[in-house]
Protein backbone atom coordinates (compact mmCIF):
# COMPACT_ATOMS: atom_id res chain seq x y z
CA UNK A 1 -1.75 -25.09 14.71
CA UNK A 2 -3.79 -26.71 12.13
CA UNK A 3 -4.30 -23.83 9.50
CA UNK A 4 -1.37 -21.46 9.80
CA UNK A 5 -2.20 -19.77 6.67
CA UNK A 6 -5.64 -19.12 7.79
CA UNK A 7 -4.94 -15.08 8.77
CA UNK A 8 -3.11 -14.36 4.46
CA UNK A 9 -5.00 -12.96 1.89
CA UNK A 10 -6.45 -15.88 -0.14
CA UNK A 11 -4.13 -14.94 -3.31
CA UNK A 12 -1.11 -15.69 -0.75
CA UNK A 13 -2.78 -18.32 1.60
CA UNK A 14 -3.37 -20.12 -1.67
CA UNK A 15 0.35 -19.94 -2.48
CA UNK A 16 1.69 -21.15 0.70
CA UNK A 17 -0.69 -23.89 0.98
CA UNK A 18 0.18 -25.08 -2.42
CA UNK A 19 3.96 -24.72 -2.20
CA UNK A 20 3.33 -26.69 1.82
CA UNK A 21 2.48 -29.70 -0.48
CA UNK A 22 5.01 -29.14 -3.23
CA UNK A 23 7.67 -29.55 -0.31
CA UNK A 24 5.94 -32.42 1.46
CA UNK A 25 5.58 -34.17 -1.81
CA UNK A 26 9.62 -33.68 -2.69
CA UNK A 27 8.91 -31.71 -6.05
CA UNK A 28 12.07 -29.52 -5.40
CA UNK A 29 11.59 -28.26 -9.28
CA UNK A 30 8.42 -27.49 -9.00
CA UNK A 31 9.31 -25.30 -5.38
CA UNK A 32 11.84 -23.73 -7.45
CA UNK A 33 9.49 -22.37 -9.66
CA UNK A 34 7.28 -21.48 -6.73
CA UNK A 35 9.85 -19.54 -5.14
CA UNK A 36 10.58 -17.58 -8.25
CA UNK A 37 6.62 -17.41 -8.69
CA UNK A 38 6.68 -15.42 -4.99
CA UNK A 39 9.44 -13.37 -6.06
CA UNK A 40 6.74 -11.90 -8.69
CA UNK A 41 4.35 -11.38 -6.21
CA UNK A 42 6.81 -9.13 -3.79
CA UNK A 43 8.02 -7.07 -6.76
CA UNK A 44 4.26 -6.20 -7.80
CA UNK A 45 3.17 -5.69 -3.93
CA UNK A 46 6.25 -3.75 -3.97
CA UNK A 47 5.43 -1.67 -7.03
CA UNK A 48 1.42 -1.45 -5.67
CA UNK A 49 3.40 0.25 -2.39
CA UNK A 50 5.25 2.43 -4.29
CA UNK A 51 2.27 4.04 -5.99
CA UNK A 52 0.31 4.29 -2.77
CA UNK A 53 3.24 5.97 -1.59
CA UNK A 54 3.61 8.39 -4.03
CA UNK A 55 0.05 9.20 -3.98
CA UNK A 56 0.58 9.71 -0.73
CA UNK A 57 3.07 12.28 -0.64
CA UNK A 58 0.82 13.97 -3.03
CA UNK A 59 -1.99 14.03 -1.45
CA UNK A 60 -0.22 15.58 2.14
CA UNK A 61 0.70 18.69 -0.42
CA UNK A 62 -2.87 18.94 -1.46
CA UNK A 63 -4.24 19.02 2.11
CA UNK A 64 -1.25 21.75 3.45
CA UNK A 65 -2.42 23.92 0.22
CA UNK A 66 -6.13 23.93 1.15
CA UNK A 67 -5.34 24.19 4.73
CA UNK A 68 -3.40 27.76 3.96
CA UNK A 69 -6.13 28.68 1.22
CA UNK A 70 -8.46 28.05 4.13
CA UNK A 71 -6.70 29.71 6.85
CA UNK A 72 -5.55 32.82 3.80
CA UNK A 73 -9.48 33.15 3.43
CA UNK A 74 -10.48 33.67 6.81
CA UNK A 75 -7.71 35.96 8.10
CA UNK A 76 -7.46 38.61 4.57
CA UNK A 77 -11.68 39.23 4.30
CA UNK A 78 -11.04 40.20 8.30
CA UNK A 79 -7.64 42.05 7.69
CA UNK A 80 -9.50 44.34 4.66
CA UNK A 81 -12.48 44.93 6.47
CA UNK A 82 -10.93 46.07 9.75
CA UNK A 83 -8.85 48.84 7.76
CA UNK A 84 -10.95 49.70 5.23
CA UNK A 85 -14.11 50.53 7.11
């Protein structure tokens, strides 16, 4: 496979392709650093996911809400009307 990086995100492809010729030059310092340098990428893709999560869960309330509003405003107006007229 000639460009196994090719299917990343460029922020990551860029990474990988840069610590690829950290190893292959021997700079097992500078890998080091990459590694830790990844480490900060997970933990803010992790925190991103966590917000998208809770946003999420949010969101699914919202929706049931307006879906009982909804359903609240079409059954009541016929409920009144039938016993009232």
């Amino acid at each position: 496979m000639k460009y196994p990086f090719a299917d990343l995100k460029a922020e990551t492809r860029i990474f990988f392709e840069g610590f690829q010729k950290i190893l292959a030059n021997r700079e097992y310092t500078a890998a080091e650093g990459k590694l830790l340098e990844l480490a900060r990428i997970f933990a803010s893709q992790n925190s991103e996911l966590e917000k998208a999560a809770k946003q999420g869960r949010y969101s699914n309330y919202l929706a049931i809400a307006g879906i009982v509003i909804g359903i609240c405003g079409i059954i009541l107006p016929y409920l009144f009307s039938a016993h009232g007229g």
